[in-house]
N, C-alpha and C. Protein backbone atom coordinates (compact mmCIF):
# COMPACT_ATOMS: atom_id res chain seq x y z
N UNK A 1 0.84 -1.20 0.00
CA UNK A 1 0.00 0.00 0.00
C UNK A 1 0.88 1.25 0.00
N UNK A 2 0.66 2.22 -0.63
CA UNK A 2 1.24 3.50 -0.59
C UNK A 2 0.41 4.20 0.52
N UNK A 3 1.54 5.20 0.59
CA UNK A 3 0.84 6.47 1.67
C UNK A 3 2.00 7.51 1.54
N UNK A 4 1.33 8.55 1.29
CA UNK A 4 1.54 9.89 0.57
C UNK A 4 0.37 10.79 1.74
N UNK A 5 0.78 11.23 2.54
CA UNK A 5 0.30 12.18 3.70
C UNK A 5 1.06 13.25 3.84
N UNK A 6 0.25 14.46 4.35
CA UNK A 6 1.06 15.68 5.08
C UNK A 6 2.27 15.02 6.37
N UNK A 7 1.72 14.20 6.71
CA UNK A 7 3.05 13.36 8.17
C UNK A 7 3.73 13.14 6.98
N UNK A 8 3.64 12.31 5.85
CA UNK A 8 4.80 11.85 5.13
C UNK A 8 5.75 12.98 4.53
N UNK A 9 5.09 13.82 4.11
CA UNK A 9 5.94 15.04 3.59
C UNK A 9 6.76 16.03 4.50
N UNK A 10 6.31 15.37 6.16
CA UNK A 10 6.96 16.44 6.89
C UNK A 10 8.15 15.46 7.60
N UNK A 11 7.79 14.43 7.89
CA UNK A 11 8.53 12.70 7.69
C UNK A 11 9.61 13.10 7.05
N UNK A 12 9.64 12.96 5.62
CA UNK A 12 10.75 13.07 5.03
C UNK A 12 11.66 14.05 4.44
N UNK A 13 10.45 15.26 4.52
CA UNK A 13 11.25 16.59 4.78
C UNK A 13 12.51 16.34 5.49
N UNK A 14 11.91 16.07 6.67
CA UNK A 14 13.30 15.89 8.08
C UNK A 14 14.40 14.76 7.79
N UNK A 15 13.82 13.99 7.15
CA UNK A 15 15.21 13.03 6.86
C UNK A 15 15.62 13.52 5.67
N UNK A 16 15.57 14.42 4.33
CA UNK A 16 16.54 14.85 3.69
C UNK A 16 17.31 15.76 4.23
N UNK A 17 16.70 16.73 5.04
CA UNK A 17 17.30 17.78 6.17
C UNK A 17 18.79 16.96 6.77
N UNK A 18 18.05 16.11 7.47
CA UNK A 18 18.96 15.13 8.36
C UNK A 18 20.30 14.60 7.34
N UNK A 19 19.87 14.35 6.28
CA UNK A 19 20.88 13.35 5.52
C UNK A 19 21.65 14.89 4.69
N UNK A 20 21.46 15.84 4.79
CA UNK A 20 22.58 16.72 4.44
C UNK A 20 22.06 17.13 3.21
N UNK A 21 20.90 16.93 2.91
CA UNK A 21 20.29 16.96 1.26
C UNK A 21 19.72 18.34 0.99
N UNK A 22 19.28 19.01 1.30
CA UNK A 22 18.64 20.36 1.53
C UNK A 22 19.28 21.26 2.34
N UNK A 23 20.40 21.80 2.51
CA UNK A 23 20.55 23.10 3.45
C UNK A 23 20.36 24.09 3.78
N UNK A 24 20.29 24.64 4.60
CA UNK A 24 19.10 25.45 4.58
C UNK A 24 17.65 25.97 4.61
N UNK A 25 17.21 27.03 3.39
CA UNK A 25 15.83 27.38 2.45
C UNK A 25 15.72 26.17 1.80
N UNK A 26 16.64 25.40 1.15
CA UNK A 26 17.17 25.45 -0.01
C UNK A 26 15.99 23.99 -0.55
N UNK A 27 15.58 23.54 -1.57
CA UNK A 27 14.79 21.99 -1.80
C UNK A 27 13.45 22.19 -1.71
N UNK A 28 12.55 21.45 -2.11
CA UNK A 28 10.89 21.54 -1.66
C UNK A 28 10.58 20.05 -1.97
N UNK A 29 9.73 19.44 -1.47
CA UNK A 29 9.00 18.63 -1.66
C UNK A 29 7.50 18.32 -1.98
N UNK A 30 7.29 17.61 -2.19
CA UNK A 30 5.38 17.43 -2.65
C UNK A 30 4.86 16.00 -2.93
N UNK A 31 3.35 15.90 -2.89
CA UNK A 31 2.89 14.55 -3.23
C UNK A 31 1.76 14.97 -4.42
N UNK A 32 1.18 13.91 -4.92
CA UNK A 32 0.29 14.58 -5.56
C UNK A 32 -1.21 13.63 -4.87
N UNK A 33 -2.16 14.35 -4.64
CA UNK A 33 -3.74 13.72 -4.30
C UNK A 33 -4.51 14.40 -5.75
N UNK A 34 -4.45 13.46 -6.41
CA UNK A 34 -5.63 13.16 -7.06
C UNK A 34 -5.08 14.41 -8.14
N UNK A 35 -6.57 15.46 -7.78
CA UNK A 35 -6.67 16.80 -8.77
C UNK A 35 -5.39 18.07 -8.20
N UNK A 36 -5.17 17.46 -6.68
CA UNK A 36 -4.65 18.49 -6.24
C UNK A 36 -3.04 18.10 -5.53
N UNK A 37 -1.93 19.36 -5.64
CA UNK A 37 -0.74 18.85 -5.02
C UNK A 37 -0.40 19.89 -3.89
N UNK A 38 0.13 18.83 -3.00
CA UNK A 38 0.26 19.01 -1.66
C UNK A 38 2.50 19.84 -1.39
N UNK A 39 2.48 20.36 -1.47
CA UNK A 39 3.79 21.12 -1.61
C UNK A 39 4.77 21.86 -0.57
N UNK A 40 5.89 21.91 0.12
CA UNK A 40 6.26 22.80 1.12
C UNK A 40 6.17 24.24 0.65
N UNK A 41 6.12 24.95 1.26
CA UNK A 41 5.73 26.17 1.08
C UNK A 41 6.68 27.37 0.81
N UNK A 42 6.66 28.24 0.19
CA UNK A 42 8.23 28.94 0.01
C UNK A 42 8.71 29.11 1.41
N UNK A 43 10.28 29.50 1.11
CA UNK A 43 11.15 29.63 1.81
C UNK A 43 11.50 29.01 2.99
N UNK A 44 10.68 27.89 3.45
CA UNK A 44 10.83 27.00 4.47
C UNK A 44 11.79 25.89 4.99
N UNK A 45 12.85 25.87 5.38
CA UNK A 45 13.94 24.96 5.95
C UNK A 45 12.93 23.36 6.18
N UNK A 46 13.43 22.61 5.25
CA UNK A 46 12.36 21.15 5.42
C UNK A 46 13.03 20.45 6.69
N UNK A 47 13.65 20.96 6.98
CA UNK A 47 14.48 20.39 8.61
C UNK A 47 13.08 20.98 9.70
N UNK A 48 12.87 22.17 9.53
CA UNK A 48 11.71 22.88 10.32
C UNK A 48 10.57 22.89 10.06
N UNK A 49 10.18 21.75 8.88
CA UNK A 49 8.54 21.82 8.47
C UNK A 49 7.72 21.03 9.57
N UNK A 50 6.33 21.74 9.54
CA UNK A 50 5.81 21.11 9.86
C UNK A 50 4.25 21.45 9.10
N UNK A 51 3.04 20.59 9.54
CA UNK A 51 2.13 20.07 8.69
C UNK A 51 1.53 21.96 8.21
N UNK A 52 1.46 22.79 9.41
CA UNK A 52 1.68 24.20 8.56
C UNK A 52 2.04 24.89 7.73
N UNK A 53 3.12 24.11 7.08
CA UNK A 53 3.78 24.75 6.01
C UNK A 53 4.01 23.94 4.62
N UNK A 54 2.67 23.62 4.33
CA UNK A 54 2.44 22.62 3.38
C UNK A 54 1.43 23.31 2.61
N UNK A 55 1.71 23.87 0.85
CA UNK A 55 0.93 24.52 0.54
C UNK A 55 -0.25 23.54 -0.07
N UNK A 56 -1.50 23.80 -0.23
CA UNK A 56 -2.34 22.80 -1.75
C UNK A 56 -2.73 23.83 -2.52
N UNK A 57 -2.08 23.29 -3.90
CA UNK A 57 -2.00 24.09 -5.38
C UNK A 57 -3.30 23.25 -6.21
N UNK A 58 -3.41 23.74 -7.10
CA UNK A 58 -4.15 22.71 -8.06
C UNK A 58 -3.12 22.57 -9.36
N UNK A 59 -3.39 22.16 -10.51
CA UNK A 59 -3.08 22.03 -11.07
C UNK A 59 -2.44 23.34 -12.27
N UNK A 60 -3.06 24.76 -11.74
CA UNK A 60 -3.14 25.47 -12.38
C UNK A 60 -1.88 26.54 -11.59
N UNK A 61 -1.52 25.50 -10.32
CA UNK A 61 -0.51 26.74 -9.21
C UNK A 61 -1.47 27.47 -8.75
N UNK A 62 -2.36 26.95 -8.25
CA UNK A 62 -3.23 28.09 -7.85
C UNK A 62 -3.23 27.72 -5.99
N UNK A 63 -2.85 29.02 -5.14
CA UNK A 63 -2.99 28.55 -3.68
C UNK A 63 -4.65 27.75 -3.59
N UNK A 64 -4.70 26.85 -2.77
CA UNK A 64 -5.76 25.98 -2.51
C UNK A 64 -6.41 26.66 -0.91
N UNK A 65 -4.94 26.73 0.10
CA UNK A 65 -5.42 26.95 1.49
C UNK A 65 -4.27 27.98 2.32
N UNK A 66 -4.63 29.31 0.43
CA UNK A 66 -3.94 30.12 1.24
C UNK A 66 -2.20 30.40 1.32
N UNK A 67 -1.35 29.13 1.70
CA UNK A 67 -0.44 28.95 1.71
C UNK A 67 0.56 29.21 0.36
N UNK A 68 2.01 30.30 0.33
CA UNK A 68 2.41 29.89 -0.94
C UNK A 68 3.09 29.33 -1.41
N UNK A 69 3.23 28.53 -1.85
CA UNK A 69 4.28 27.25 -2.34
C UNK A 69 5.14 27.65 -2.70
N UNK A 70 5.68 26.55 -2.64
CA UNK A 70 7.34 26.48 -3.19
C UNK A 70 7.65 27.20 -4.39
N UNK A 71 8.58 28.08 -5.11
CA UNK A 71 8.57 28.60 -6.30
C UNK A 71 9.02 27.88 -7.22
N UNK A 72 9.44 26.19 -6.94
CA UNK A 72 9.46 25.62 -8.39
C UNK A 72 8.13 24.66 -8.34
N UNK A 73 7.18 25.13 -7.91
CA UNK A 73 5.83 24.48 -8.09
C UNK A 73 5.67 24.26 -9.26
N UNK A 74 6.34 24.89 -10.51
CA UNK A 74 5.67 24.35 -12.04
C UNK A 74 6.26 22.98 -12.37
N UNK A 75 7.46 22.86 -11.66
CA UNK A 75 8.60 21.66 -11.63
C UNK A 75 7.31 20.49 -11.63
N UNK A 76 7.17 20.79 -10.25
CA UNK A 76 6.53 19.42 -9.75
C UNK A 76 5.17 19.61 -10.66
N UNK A 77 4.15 20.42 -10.80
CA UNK A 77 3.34 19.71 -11.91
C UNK A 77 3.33 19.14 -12.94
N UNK A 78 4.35 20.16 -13.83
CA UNK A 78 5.04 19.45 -15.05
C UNK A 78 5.31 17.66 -15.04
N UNK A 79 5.96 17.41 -13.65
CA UNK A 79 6.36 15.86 -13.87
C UNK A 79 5.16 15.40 -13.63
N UNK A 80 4.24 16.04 -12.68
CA UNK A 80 2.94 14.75 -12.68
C UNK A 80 1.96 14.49 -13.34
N UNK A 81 2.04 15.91 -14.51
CA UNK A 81 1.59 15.60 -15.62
C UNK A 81 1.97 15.05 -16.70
N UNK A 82 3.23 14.90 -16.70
CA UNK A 82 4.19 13.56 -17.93
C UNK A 82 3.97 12.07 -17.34
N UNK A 83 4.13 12.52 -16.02
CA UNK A 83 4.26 10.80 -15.64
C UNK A 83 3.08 10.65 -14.10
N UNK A 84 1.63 10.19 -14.93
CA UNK A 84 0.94 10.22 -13.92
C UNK A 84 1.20 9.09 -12.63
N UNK A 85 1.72 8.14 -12.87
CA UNK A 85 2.56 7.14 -12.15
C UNK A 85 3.21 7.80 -10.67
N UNK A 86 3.37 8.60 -10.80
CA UNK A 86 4.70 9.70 -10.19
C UNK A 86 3.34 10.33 -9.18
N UNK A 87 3.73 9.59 -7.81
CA UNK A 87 2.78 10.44 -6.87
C UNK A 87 3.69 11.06 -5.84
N UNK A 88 5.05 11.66 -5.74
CA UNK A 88 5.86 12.29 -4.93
C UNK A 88 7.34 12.41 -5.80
N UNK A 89 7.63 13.95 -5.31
CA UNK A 89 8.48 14.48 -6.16
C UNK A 89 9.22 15.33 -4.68
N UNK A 90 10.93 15.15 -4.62
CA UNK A 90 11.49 15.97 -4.24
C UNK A 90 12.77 16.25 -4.65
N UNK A 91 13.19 17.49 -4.37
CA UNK A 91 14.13 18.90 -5.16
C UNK A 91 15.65 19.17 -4.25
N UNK A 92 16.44 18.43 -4.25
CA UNK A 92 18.02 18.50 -3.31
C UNK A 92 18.99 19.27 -3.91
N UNK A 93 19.81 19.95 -3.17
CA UNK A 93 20.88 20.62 -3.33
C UNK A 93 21.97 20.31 -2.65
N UNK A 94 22.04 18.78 -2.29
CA UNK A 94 22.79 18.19 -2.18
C UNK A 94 24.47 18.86 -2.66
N UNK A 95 25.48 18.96 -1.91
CA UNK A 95 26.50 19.60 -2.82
C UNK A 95 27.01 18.43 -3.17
N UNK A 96 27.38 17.41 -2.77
CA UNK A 96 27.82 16.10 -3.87
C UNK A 96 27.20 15.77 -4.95
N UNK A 97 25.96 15.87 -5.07
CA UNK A 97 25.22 15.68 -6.37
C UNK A 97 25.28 17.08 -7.24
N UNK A 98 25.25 18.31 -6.45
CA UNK A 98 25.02 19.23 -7.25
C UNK A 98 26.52 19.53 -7.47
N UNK A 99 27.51 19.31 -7.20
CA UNK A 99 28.98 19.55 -8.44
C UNK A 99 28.48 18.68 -9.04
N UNK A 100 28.07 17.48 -9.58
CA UNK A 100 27.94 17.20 -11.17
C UNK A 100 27.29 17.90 -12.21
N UNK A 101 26.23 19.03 -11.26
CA UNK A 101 25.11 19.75 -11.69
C UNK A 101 25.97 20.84 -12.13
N UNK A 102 26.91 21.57 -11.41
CA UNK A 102 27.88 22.99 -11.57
C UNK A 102 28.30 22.75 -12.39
N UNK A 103 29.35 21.45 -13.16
CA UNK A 103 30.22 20.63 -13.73
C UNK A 103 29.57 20.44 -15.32
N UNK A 104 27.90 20.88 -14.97
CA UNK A 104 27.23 20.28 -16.11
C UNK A 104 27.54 18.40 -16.87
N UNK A 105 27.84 17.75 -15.56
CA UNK A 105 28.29 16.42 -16.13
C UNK A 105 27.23 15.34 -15.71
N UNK A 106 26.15 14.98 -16.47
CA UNK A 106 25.40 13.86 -15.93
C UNK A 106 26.40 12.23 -15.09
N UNK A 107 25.66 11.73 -14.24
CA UNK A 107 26.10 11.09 -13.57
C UNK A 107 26.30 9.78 -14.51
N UNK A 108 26.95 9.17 -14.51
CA UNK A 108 26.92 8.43 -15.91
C UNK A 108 28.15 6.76 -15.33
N UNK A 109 29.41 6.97 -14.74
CA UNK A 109 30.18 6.28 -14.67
C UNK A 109 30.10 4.59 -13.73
N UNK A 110 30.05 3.91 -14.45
CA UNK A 110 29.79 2.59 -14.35
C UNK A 110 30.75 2.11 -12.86
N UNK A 111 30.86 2.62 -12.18
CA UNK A 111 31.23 2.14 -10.81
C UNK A 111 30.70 1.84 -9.68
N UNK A 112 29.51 1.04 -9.73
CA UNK A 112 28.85 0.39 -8.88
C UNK A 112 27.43 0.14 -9.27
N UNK A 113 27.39 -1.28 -9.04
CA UNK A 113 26.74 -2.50 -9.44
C UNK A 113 25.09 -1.44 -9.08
N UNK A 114 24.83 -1.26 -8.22
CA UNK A 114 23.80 -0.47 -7.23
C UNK A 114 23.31 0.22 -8.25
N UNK A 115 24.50 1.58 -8.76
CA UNK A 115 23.62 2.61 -9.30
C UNK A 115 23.09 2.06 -11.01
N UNK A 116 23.71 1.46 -11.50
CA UNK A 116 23.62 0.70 -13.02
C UNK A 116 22.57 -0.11 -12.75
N UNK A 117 22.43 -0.55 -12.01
CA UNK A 117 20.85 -1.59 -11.64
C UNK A 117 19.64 -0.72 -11.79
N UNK A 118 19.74 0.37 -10.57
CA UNK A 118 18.71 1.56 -10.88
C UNK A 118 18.43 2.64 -11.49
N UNK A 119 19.89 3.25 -11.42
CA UNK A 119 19.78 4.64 -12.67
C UNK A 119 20.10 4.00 -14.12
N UNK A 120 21.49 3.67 -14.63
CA UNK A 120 22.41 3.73 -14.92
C UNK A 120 23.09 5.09 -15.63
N UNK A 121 22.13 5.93 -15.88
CA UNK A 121 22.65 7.43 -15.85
C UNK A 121 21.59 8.47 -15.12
N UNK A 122 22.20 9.37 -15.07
CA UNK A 122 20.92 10.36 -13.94
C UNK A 122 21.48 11.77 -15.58
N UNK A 123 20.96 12.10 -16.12
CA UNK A 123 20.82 13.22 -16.98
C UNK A 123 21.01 14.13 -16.48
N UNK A 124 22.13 15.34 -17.45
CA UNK A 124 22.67 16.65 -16.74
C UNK A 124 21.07 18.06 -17.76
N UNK A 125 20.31 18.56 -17.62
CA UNK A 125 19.18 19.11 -18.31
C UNK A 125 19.70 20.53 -18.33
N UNK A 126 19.74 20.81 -19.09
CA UNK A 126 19.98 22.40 -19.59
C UNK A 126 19.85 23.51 -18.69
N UNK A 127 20.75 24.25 -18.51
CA UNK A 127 20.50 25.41 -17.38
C UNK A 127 19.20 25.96 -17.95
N UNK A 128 18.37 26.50 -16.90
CA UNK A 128 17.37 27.78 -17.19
C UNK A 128 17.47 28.13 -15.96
N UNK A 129 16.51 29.23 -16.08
CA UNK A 129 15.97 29.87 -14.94
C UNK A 129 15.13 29.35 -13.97
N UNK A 130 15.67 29.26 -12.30
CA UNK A 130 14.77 28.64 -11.41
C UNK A 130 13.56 29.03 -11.61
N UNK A 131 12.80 28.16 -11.29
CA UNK A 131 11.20 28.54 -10.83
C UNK A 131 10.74 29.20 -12.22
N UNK A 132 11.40 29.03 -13.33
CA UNK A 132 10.77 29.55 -14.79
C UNK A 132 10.16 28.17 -15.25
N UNK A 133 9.21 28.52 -16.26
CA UNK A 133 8.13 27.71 -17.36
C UNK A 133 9.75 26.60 -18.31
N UNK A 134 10.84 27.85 -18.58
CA UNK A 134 11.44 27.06 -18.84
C UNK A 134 12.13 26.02 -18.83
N UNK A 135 12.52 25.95 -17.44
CA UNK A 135 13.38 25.05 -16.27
C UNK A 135 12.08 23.66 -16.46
N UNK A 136 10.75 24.04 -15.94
CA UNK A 136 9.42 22.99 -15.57
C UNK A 136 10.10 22.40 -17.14
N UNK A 137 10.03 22.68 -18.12
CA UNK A 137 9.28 21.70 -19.46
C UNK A 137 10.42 21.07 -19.20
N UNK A 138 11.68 21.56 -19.46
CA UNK A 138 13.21 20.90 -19.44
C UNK A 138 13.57 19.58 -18.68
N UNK A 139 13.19 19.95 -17.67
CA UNK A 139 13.03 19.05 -16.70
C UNK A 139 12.05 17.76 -16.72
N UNK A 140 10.49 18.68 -17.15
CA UNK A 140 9.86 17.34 -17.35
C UNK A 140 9.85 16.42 -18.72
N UNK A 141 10.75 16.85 -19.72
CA UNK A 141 10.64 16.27 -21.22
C UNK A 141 11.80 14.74 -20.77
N UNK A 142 12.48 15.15 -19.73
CA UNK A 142 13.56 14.06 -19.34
C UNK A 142 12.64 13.08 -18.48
N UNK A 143 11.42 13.03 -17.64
CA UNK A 143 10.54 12.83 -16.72
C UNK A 143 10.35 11.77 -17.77
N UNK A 144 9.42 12.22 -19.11
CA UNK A 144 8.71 11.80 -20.01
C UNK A 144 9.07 10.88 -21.25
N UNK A 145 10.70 10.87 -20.88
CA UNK A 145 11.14 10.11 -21.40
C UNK A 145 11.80 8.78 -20.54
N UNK A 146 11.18 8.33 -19.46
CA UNK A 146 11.53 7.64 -19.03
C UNK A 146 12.57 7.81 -17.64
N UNK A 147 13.03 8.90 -17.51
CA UNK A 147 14.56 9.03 -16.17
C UNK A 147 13.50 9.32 -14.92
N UNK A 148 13.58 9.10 -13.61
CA UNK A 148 13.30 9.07 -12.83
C UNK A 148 13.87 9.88 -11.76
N UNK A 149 15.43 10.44 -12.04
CA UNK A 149 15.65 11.73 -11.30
C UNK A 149 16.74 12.33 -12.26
N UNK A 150 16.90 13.75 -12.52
CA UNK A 150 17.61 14.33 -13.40
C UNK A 150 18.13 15.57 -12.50
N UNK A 151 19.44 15.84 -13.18
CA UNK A 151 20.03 16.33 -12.20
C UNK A 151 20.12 17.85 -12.93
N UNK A 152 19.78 19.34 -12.85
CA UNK A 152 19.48 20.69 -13.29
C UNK A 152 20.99 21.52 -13.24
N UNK A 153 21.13 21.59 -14.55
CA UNK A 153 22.86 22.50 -14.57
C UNK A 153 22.84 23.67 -13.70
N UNK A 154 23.55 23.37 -13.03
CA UNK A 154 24.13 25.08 -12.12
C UNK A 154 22.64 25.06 -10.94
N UNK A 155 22.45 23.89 -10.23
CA UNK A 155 21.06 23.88 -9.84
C UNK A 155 21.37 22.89 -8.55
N UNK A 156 20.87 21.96 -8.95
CA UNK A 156 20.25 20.90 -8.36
C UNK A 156 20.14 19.17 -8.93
N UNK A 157 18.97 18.66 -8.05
CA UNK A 157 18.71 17.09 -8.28
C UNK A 157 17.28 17.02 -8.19
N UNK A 158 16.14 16.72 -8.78
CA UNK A 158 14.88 16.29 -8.71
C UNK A 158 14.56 14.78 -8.84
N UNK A 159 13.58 13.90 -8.21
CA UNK A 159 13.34 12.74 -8.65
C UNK A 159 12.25 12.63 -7.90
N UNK A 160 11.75 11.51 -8.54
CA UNK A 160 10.30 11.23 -8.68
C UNK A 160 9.74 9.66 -8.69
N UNK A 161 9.26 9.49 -7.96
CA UNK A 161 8.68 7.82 -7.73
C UNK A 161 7.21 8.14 -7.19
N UNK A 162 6.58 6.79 -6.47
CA UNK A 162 5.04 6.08 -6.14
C UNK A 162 4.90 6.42 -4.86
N UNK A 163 6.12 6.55 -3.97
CA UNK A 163 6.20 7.22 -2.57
C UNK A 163 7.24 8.21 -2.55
N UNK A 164 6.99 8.94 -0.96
CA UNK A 164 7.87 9.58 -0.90
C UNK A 164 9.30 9.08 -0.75
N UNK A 165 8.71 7.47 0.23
CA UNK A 165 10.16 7.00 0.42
C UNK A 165 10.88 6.36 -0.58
N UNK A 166 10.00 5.94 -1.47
CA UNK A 166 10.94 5.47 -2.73
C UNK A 166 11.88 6.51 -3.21
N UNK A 167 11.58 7.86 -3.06
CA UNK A 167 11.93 8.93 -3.60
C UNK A 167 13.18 9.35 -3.16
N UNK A 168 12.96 9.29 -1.96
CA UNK A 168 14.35 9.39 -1.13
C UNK A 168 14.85 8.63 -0.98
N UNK A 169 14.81 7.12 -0.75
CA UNK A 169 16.26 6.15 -1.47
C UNK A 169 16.77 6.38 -2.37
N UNK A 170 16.24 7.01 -3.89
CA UNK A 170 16.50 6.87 -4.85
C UNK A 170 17.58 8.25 -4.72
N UNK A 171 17.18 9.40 -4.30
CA UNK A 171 18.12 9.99 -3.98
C UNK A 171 18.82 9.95 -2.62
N UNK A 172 19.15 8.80 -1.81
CA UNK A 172 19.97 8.72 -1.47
C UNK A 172 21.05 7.86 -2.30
N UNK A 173 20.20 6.92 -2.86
CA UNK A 173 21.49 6.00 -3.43
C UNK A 173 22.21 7.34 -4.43
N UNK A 174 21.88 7.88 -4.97
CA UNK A 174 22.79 8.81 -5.97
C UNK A 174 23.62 9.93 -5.41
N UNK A 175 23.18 9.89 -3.76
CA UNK A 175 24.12 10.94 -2.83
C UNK A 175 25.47 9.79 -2.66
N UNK A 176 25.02 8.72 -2.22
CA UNK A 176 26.04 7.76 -1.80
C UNK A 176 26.99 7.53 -3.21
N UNK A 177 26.10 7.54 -4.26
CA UNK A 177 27.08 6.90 -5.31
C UNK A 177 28.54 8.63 -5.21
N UNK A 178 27.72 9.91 -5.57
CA UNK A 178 28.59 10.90 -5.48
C UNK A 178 29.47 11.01 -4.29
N UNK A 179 29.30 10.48 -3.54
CA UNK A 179 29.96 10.64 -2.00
C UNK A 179 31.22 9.63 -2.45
N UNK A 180 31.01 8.27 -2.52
CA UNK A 180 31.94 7.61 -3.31
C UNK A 180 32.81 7.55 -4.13
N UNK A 181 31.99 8.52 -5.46
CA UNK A 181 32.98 9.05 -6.60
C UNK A 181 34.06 10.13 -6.35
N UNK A 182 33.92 11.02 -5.33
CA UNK A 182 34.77 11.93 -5.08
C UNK A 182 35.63 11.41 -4.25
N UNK A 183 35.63 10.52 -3.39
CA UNK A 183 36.40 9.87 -2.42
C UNK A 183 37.12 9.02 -3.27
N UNK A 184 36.84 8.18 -4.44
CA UNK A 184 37.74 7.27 -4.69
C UNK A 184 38.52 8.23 -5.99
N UNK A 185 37.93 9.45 -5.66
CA UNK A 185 38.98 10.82 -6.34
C UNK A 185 40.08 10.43 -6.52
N UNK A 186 40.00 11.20 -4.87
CA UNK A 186 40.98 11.21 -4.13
C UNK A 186 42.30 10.49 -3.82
N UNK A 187 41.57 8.90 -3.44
CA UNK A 187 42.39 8.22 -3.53
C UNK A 187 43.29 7.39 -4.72
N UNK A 188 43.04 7.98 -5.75
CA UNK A 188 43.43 7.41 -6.82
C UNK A 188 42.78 7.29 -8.23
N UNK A 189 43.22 6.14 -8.96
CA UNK A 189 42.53 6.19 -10.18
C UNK A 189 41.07 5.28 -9.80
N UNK A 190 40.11 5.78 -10.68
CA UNK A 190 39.10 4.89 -10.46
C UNK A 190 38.96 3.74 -11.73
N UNK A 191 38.45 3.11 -11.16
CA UNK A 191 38.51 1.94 -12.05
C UNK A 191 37.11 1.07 -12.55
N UNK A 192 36.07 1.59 -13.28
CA UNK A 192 34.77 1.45 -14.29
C UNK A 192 34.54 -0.36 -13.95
N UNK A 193 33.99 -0.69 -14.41
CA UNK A 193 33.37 -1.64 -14.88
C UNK A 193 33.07 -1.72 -16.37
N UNK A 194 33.61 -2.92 -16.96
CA UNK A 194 33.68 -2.91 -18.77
C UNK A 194 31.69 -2.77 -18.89
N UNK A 195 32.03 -2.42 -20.44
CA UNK A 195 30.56 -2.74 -20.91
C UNK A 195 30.01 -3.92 -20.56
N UNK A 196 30.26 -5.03 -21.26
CA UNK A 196 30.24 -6.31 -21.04
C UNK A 196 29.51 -6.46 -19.22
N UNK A 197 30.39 -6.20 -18.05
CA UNK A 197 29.85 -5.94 -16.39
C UNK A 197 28.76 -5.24 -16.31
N UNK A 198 28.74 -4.00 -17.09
CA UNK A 198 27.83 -3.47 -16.68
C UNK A 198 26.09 -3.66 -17.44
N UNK A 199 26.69 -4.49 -18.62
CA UNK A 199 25.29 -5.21 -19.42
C UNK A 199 24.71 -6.05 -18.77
N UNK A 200 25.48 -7.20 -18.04
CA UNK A 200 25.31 -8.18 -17.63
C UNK A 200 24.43 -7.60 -15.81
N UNK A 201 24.92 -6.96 -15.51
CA UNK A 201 24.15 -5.82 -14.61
C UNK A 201 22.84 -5.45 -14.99
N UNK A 202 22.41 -4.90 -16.13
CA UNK A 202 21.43 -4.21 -16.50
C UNK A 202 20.41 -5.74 -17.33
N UNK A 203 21.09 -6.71 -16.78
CA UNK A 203 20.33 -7.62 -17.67
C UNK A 203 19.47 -8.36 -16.33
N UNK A 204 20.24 -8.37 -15.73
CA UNK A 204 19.57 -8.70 -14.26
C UNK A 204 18.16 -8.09 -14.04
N UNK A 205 17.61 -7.01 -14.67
CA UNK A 205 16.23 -6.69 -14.76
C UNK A 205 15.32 -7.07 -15.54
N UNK A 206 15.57 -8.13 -16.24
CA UNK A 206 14.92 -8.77 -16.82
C UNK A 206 14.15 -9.62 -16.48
């Protein structure tokens, strides 16, 4: 059974907070019910949300109860209108994920079994302007083609699943994979997995 609640959005608000994913203002989250989406509200630290600071938009961005949402509210409609599947969407500024975002380099490198199973690339999407019409389509044309979290040049990380918590594994596993990649920087050369490993990986979903 799914469950997509105001507790869940304030739930996991606090554990991206917690896990270093949002600092700050910075991220928003949302679910979608039905006709209407449930959203953190501008400028709100998701470490400090609570069920108060949860806007409902409709489909049109329109305040529902008052409250004003997040300013990439077009983000999140855009995807739940490409991919009605998609009942929770959240927005990290993760700085390990977001240098691939500064870098403009989609996440792409075949070094662990984990992320090739589930991503096997996370897409780098064209700079625009936050919280612009332009940024929403950009973002959701990658949604609509199948990627499940895409990562926004000079920005951020968005992704999108059936729960919230699916949502946030999914971006945790891609914090962990970046946390990894810079560490085995460090220590040296890194060392891929051939095509051949990583087919035989991706065949496993079959």
């Amino acid at each position: 059974m799914e469950y997509n609640t105001k507790d869940d959005i304030v739930y996991w608000a606090k554990r991206a907070y917690s896990a270093r994913m949002v600092p700050a203002t910075s991220g928003n989250i949302s679910i979608r019910n039905e006709d209407k989406i449930l959203i953190s509200k501008s400028g709100v630290c998701l470490g400090d949300m609570g069920a108060e600071d949860i806007a409902e938009i409709n489909f049109n961005a329109d305040s529902i109860n008052g409250i004003k949402p997040s300013s990439e509210k077009l983000m999140h409609i855009k995807i739940y209108e490409k991919r009605p599947e998609i009942k929770a969407v959240i927005h990290i500024h993760c700085p390990y994920v977001t240098s691939f975002a500064v870098c403009r380099k989609e996440i792409n490198e075949p070094i662990l079994p984990e992320f090739i199973f589930n991503f096997g690339v996370v897409p780098s999407a064209k700079y625009a302007l936050p919280s612009s019409v332009e940024l929403a389509d950009e973002i959701a044309g990658y949604f609509k083609d199948g990627h499940n979290a895409v990562l926004m040049q000079n920005h951020g990380l968005v992704a999108g699943a059936k729960t919230l918590k699916e949502t946030f594994y999914a971006l945790e596993s891609i914090q962990a994979y970046t946390k990894t990649y810079f560490a085995a920087k460090f220590l040296g050369e890194i060392y891929t997995l051939s095509d051949k490993e990583a087919q035989e990986i991706r065949n496993l979903r079959r």
